[in-house]
Protein backbone atom coordinates (compact mmCIF):
# COMPACT_ATOMS: atom_id res chain seq x y z
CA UNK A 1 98.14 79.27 57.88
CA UNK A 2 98.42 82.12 56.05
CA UNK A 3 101.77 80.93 54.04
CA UNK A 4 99.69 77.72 53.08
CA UNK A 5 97.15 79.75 51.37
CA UNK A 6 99.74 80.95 49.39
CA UNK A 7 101.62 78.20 48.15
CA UNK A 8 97.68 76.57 47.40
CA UNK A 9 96.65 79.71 45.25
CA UNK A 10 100.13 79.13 43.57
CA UNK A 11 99.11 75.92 42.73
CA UNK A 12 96.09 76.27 41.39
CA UNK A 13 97.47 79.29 39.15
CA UNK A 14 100.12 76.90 37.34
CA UNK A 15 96.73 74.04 37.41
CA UNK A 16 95.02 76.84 35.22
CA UNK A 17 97.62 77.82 32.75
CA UNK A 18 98.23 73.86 31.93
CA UNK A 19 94.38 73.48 31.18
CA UNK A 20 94.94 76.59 29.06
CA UNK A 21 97.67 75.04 27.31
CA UNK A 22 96.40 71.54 26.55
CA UNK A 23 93.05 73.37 25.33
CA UNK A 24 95.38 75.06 22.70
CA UNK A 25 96.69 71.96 21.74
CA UNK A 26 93.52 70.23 21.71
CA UNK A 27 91.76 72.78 20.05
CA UNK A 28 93.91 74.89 18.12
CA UNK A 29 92.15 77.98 18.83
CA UNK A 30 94.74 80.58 20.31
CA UNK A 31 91.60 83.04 21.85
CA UNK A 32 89.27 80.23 23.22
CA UNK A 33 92.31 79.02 25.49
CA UNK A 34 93.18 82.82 26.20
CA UNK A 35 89.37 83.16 27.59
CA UNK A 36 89.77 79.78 28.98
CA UNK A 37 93.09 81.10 31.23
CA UNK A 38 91.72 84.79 32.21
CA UNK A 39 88.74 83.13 33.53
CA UNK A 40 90.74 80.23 35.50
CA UNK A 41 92.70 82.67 36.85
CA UNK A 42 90.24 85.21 37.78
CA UNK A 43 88.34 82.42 39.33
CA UNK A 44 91.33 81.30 41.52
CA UNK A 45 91.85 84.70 42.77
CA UNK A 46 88.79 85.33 43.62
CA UNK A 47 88.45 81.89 46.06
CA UNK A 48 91.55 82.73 47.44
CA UNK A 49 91.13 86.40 48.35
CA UNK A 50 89.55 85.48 52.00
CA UNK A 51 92.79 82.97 53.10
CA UNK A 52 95.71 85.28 51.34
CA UNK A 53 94.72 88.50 52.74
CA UNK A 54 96.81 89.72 56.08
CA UNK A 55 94.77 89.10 58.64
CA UNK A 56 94.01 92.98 60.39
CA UNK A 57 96.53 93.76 63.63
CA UNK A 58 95.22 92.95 66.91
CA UNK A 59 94.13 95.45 68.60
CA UNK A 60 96.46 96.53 71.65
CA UNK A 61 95.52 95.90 75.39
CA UNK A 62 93.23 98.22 76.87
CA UNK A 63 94.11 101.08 73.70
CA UNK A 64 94.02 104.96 75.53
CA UNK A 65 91.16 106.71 73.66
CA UNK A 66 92.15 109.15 70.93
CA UNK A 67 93.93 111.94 72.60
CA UNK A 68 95.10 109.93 75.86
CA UNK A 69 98.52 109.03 76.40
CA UNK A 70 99.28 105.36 77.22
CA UNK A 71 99.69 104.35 80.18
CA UNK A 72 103.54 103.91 79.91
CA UNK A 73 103.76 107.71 79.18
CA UNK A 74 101.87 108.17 82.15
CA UNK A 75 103.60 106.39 84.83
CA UNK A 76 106.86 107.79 83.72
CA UNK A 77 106.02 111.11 84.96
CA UNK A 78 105.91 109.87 88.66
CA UNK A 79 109.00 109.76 90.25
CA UNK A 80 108.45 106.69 92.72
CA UNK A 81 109.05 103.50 91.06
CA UNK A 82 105.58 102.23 89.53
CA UNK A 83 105.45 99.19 87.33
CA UNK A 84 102.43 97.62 85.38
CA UNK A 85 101.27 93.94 85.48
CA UNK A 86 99.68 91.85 82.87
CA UNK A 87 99.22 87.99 83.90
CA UNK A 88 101.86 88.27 86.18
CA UNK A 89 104.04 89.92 83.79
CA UNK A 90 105.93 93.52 83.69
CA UNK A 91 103.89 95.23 81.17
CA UNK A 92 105.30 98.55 81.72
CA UNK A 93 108.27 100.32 84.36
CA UNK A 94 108.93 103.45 85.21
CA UNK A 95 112.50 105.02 85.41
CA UNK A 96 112.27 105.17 89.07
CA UNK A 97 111.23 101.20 88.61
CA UNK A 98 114.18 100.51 86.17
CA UNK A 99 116.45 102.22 88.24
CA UNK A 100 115.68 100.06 91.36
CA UNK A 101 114.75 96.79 89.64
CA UNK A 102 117.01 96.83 86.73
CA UNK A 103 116.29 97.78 82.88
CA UNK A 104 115.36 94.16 82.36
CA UNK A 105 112.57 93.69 84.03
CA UNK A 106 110.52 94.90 81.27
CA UNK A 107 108.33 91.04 80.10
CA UNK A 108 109.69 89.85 82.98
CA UNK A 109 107.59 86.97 85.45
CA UNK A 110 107.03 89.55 88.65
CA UNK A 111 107.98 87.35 90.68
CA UNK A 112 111.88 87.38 89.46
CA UNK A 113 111.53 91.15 88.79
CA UNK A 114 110.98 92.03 92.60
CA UNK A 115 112.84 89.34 94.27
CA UNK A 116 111.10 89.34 97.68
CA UNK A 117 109.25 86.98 99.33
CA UNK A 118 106.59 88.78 100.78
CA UNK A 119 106.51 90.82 97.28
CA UNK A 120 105.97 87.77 95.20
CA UNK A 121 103.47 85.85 98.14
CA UNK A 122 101.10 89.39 97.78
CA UNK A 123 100.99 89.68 93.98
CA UNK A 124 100.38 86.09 92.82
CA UNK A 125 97.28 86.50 95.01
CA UNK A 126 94.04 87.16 93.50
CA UNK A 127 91.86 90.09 94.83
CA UNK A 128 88.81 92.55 94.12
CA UNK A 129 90.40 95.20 93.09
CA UNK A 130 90.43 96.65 96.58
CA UNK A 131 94.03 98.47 97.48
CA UNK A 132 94.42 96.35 100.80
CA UNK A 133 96.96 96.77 103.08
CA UNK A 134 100.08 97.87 102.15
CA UNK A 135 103.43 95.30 102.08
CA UNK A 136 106.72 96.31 103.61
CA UNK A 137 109.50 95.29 102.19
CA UNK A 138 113.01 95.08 103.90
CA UNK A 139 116.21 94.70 101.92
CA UNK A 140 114.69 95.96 98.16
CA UNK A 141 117.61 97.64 96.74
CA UNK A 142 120.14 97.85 99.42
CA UNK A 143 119.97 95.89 102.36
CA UNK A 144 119.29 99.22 104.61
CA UNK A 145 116.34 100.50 102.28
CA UNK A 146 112.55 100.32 103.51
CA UNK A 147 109.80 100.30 101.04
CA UNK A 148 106.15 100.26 101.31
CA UNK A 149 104.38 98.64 98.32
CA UNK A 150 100.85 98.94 97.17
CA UNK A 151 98.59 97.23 94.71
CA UNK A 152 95.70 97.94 93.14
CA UNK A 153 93.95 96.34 89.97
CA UNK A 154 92.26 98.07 87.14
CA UNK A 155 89.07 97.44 85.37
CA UNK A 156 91.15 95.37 82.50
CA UNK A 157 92.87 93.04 85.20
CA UNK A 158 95.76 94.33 84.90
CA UNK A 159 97.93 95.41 88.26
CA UNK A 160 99.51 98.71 88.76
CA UNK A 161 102.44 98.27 91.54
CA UNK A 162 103.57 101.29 93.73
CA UNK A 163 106.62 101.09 95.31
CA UNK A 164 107.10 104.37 98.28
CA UNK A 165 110.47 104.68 99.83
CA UNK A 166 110.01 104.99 103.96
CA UNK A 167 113.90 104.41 104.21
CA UNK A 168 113.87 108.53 105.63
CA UNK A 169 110.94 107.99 108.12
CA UNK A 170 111.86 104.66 109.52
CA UNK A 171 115.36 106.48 110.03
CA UNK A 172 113.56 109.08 111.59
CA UNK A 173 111.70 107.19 113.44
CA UNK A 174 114.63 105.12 114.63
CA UNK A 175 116.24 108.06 115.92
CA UNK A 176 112.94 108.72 117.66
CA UNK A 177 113.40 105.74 119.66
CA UNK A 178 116.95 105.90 120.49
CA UNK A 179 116.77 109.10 121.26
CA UNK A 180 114.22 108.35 123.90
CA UNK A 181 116.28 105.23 125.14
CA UNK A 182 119.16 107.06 125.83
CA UNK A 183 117.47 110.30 127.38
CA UNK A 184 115.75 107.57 130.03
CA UNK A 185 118.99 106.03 130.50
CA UNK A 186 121.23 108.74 130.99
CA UNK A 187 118.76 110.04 133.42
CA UNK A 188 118.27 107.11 135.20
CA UNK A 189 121.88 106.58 136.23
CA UNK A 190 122.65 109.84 138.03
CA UNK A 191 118.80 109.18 139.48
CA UNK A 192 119.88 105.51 140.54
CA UNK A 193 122.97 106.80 142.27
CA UNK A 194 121.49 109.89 144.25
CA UNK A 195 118.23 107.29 145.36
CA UNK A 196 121.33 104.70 146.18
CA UNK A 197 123.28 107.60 148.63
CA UNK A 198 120.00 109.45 150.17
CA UNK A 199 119.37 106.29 151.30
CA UNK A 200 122.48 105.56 153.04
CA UNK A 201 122.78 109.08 154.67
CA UNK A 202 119.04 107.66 155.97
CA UNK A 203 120.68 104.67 158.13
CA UNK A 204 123.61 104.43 159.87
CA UNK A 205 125.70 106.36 157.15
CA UNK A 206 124.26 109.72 158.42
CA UNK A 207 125.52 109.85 161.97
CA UNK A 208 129.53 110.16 160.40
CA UNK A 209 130.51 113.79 159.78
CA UNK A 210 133.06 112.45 157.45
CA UNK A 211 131.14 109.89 155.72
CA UNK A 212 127.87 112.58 155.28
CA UNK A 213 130.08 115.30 153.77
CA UNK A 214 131.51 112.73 151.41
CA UNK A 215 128.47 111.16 150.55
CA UNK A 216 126.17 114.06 149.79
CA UNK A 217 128.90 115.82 147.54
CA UNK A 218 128.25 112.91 145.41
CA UNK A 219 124.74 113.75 145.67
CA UNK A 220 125.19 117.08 144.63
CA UNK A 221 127.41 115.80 141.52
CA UNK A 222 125.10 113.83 140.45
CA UNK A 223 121.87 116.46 140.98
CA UNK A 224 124.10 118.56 138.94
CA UNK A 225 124.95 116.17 136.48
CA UNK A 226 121.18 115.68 135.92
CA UNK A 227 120.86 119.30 135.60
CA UNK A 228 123.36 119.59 132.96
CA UNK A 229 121.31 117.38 131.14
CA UNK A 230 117.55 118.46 131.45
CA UNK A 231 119.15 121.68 130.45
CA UNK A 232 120.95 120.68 127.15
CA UNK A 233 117.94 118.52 126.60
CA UNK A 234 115.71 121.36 126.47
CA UNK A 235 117.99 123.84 124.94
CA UNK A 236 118.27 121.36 121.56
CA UNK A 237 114.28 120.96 121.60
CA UNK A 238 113.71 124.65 121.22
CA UNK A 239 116.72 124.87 118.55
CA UNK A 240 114.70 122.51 117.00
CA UNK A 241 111.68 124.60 117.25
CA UNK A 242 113.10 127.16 115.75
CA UNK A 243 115.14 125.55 113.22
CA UNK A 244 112.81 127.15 110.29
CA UNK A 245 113.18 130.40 111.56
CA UNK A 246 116.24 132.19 110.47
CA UNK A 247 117.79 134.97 113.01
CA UNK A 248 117.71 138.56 111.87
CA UNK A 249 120.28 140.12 114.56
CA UNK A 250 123.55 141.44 113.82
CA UNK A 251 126.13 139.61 116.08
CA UNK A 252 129.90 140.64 116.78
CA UNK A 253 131.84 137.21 117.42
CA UNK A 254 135.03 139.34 118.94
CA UNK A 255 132.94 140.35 121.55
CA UNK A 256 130.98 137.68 121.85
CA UNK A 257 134.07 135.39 122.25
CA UNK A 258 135.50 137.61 125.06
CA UNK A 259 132.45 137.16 126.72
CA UNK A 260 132.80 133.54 126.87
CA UNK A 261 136.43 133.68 127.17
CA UNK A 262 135.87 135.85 130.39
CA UNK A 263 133.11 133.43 131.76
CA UNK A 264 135.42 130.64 131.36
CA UNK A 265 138.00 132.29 133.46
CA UNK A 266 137.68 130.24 136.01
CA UNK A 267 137.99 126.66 134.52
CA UNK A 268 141.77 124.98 135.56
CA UNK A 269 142.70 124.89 131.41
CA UNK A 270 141.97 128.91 131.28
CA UNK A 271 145.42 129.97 130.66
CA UNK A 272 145.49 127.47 127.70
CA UNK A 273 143.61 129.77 125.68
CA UNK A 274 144.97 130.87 122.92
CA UNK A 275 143.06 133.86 120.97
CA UNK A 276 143.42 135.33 117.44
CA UNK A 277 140.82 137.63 116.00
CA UNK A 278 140.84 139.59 112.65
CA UNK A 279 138.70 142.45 111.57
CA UNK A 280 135.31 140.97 110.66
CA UNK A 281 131.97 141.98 109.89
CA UNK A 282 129.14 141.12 112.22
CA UNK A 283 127.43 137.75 111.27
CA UNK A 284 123.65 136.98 111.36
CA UNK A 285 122.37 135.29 114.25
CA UNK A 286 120.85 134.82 117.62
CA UNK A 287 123.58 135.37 120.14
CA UNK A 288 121.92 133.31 122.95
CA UNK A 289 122.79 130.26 120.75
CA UNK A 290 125.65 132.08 119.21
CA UNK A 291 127.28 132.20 122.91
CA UNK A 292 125.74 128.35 124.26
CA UNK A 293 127.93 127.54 120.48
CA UNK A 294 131.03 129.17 121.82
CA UNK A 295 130.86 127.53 125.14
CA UNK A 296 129.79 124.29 123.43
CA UNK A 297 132.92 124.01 121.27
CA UNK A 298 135.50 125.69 123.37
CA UNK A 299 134.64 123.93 126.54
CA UNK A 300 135.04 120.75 124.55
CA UNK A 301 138.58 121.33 123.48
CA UNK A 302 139.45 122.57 127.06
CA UNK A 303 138.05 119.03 128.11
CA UNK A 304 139.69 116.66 126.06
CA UNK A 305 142.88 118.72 125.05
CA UNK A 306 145.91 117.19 126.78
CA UNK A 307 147.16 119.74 129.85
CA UNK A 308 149.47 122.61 129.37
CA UNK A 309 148.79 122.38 125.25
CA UNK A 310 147.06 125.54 123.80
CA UNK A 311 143.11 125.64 122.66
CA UNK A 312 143.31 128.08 119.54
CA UNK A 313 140.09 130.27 118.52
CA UNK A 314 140.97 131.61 115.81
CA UNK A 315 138.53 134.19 113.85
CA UNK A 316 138.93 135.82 110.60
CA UNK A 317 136.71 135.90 107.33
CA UNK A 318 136.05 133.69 104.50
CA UNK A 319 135.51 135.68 101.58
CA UNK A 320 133.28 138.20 101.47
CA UNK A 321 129.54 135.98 102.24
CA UNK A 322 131.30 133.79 105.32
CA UNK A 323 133.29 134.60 108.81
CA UNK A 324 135.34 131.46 109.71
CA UNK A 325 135.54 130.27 113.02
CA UNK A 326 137.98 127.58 114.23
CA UNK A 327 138.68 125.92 117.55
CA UNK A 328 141.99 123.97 117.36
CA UNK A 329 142.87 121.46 120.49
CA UNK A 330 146.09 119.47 120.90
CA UNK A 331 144.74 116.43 122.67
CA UNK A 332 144.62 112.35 121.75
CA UNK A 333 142.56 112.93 118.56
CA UNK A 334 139.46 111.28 117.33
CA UNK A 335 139.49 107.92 115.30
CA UNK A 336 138.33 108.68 111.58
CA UNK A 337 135.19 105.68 111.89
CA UNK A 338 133.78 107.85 114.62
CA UNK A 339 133.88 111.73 113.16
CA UNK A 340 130.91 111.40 111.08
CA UNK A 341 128.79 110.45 113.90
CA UNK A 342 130.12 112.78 116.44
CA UNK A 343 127.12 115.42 115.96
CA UNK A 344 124.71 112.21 117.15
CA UNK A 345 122.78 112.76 120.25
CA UNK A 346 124.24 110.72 123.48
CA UNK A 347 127.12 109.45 120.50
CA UNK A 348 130.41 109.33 122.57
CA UNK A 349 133.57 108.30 121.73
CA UNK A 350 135.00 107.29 125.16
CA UNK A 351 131.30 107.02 127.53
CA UNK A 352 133.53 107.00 130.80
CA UNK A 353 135.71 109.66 130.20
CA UNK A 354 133.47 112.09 128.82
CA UNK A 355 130.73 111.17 131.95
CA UNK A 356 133.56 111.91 134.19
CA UNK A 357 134.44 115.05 132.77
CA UNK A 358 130.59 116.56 132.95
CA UNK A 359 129.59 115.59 129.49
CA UNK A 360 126.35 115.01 128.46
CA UNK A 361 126.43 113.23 124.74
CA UNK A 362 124.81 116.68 123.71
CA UNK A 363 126.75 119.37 123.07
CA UNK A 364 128.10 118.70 119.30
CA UNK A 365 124.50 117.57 118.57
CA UNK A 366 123.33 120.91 119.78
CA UNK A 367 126.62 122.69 118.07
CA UNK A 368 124.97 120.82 114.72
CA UNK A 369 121.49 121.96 115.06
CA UNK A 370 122.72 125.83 115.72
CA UNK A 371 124.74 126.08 112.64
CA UNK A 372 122.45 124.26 110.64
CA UNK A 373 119.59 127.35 111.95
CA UNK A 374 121.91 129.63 111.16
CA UNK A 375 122.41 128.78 107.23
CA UNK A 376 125.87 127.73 108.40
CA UNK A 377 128.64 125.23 108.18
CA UNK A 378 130.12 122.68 110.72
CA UNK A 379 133.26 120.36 109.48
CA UNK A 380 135.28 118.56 112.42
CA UNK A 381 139.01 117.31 111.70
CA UNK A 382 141.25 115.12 113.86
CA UNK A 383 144.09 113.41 113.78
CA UNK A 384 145.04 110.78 116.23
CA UNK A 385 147.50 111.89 118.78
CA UNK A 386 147.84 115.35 117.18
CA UNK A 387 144.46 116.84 117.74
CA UNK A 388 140.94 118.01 116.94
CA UNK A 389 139.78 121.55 115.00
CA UNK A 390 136.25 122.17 115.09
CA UNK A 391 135.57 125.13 112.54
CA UNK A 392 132.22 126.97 111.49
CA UNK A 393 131.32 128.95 108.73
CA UNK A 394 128.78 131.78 109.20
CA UNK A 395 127.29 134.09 106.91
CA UNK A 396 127.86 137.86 107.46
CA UNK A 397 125.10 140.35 108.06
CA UNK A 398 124.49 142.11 104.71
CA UNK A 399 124.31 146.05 103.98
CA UNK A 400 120.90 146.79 102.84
C-alpha cells in the first residue's frame, strides 16, 4: 500500500509540471506558469503526506516497562530449561532449553519443538491460567532422562513452559526400591530354608542322631548367614548416617592392619598373606570403619583368590596429602562390563559362588560408602584370569 502511494504522488508531480508547461506555451508568461507549478506541487504534497508517510512500528508484545528487562533476559538466568509460548509458538528459550531441544526451536510450532506426545496433548489445551498438574515426560533428551514439565499462562496469553529434571530422584528412588527387593529376598531365602529344616527335625527327621546333627548345622548356617546380613545391613545404614560427618581421629593403618591380619589368623587362606608396609603418617578417620574396611577388602581377596596364590596389602604414601592402600589377589578376575557396578548393593558377579562362600552382596557397597565418608578414593582393577587390586586413597592427618 504504501509503495502505491508513491508511485500515485509521482504521478501527479509529472501531471503538474505538464500543466505548468502547456500554461507557458499557452500563455507566454514565464512567472504565471512558475506560480502555477509551486502551487500544483505544493498541493500534491500536501494530499499525499497521510498515504507516503511510514506507517509508526508496532509496538512489541507485552513491552517490559522502562527499566525492566524482557522477558528473554529473564529466563536466561534460570538454569532449568524454560521456554516461552505465543499461539503455540516458541517465543523465547533459554540455554538450558536450547541445549535440550536444539538451537532451532526458536519460532518453532511447540508441538515439533518438544516432540512428545503427552507434551504436545497438554499444551495445545486451553486452560485458566491455573498451573495444573504437572506432565512427566519419559524419553526427552535421552531415552533414560525423566522430566517433569509445568505450565502456566500469563495475563497476555502467552505460556511460560518449565521443564525440571527428576532423572536423579527417580534414580534414587529406583534404588530405593531395589534395594528393598533384594534386602526381603535375600532374607527370605536363608528364612525359607531354616522354616523348611525346623520343620523336618519336628517329624520323623528328629528321632535320627545322624540326620538331626546334619540337619540343624544347616540351620545354624543359615541363622548365621542371616546374621551376616542384618549386620552389614545395619552397619551401611549408620555409614550412611554419618556420611556428612567427617572423622577427626588420627588412625595408624600398620597397626590397624596387623590387627586384622591377626584376627584373620584363623581363616584356611591365612598363610596367603602377603604384607608390605612403608613408613606413613597416620590418616584421618574412624577406625571402627577403618578396621570393618580392612576386613571388607582383604577377606574378599582371600575369598575369591585362587588357593596357594598370595593376597598382597601393600601400604605406602601417595604424596604428601594421600596414604595408598592396595589389596592385590591372584584369582579368575572380574569381567570389565561388571567393575563399575561392583560397589552396588546385593550386585554380584557370580550369586552362587559368592552365597556359598558367606557373602552378602554388601561388603564393596559398604567399602564405597566408608571411603566416600572419609574424603577418600576407591578404584578397583581386574584382569581376567590374572586378578583383582582393590586400592584406596586416604588423606593423612595434618600438623596443626
Amino acid at each position: 500500500m504504501q509503495s502505491f502511494l508513491g508511485v500515485r504522488t509521482a504521478l501527479a508531480l509529472v501531471v503538474a509540471a505538464i500543466a505548468a508547461g502547456a500554461g507557458l506555451l499557452l500563455s507566454g508568461d514565464v512567472q504565471a506558469s512558475l506560480v502555477v507549478l509551486v502551487c500544483a506541487v505544493a498541493a500534491v504534497l500536501v494530499a499525499a503526506s497521510g498515504g507516503d508517510a511510514a506507517p509508526a512500528p508496532p509496538l512489541p508484545v507485552a513491552a517490559p516497562a522502562p527499566g525492566e528487562p524482557a522477558i528473554a533476559d529473564v529466563i536466561e538466568a534460570i538454569a532449568e530449561p524454560v521456554l516461552v509460548i505465543a499461539d503455540n509458538r516458541v517465543e523465547a528459550a533459554n540455554h538450558g532449553a536450547r541445549e535440550l531441544l536444539g538451537r532451532h526451536v526458536l519460532g518453532e510450532d511447540v508441538r515439533v519443538a518438544i516432540r512428545h506426545p503427552a507434551a504436545a496433548e497438554r499444551l495445545m489445551r486451553s486452560d485458566d491460567g491455573a498451573p495444573g498438574a504437572p506432565i512427566h515426560l519419559v524419553g526427552l533428551g535421552t531415552r533414560d532422562q525423566r522430566w517433569e514439565m509445568r505450565v502456566r499462562t500469563l495475563g497476555d496469553g502467552r505460556r511460560v513452559v518449565h521443564l525440571i529434571d527428576r532423572t536423579g530422584s527417580y534414580a534414587a528412588e529406583r534404588m530405593r526400591v531395589d534395594f528393598v527387593a533384594n534386602a526381603s529376598h535375600e532374607l527370605r531365602t536363608p528364612l525359607a530354608s531354616l522354616l523348611g529344616y525346623v520343620e523336618t527335625l519336628r517329624e520323623d527327621a528328629g528321632d535320627d542322631p545322624g540326620t538331626r546333627a546334619r540337619f540343624l548345622k544347616i540351620v545354624f548356617g543359615e541363622a548365621q548367614r542371616m546374621q551376616r546380613l542384618i549386620e552389614d545391613l545395619i552397619s551401611l545404614s549408620r555409614i550412611e548416617a554419618e556420611k556428612y560427618r567427617v572423622p577427626d581421629k588420627a588412625v595408624d593403618l600398620a597397626d590397624l592392619i596387623d590387627q586384622v591380619t591377626v584376627e584373620l589368623s584363623g581363616s584356611p587362606r591365612a598363610a596367603d598373606l602377603v604384607i608390605q608396609i612403608a613408613d606413613v603418617p597416620a590418616v584421618v578417620g574412624d577406625p571402627t570403619q577403618l578396621s570393618q574396611l580392612l576386613h571388607n577388602v582383604i577377606g574378599n581377596a582371600m575369598k575369591y583368590g585362587r588357593d596357594a596364590t598370595p593376597v598382597t596389602v601393600t601400604l605406602q604414601p601417595e604424596g604428601e596429602a594421600m596414604v595408598r592402600l592396595s589389596v592385590a589377589d591372584e584369582g579368575e578376575g572380574i569381567p570389565p562390563q561388571h567393575i563399575p557396578r561392583l560397589t552396588e548393593r546385593f550386585y554380584r558377579v557370580d550369586s552362587g559362588r559368592s552365597r556359598s562362600l558367606g557373602g552378602t552382596g554388601l561388603g564393596l557397597a559398604i567399602v564405597k560408602h566408608i571411603v566416600e565418608r572419609h574424603r577418600g578414593r576407591l578404584d578397583i582393577a581386574s584382569a581376567v584370569g590374572k586378578g583383582t587390586t582393590v586400592t584406596i586413597l586416604l588423606p593423612v592427618q595434618r600438623l596443626s
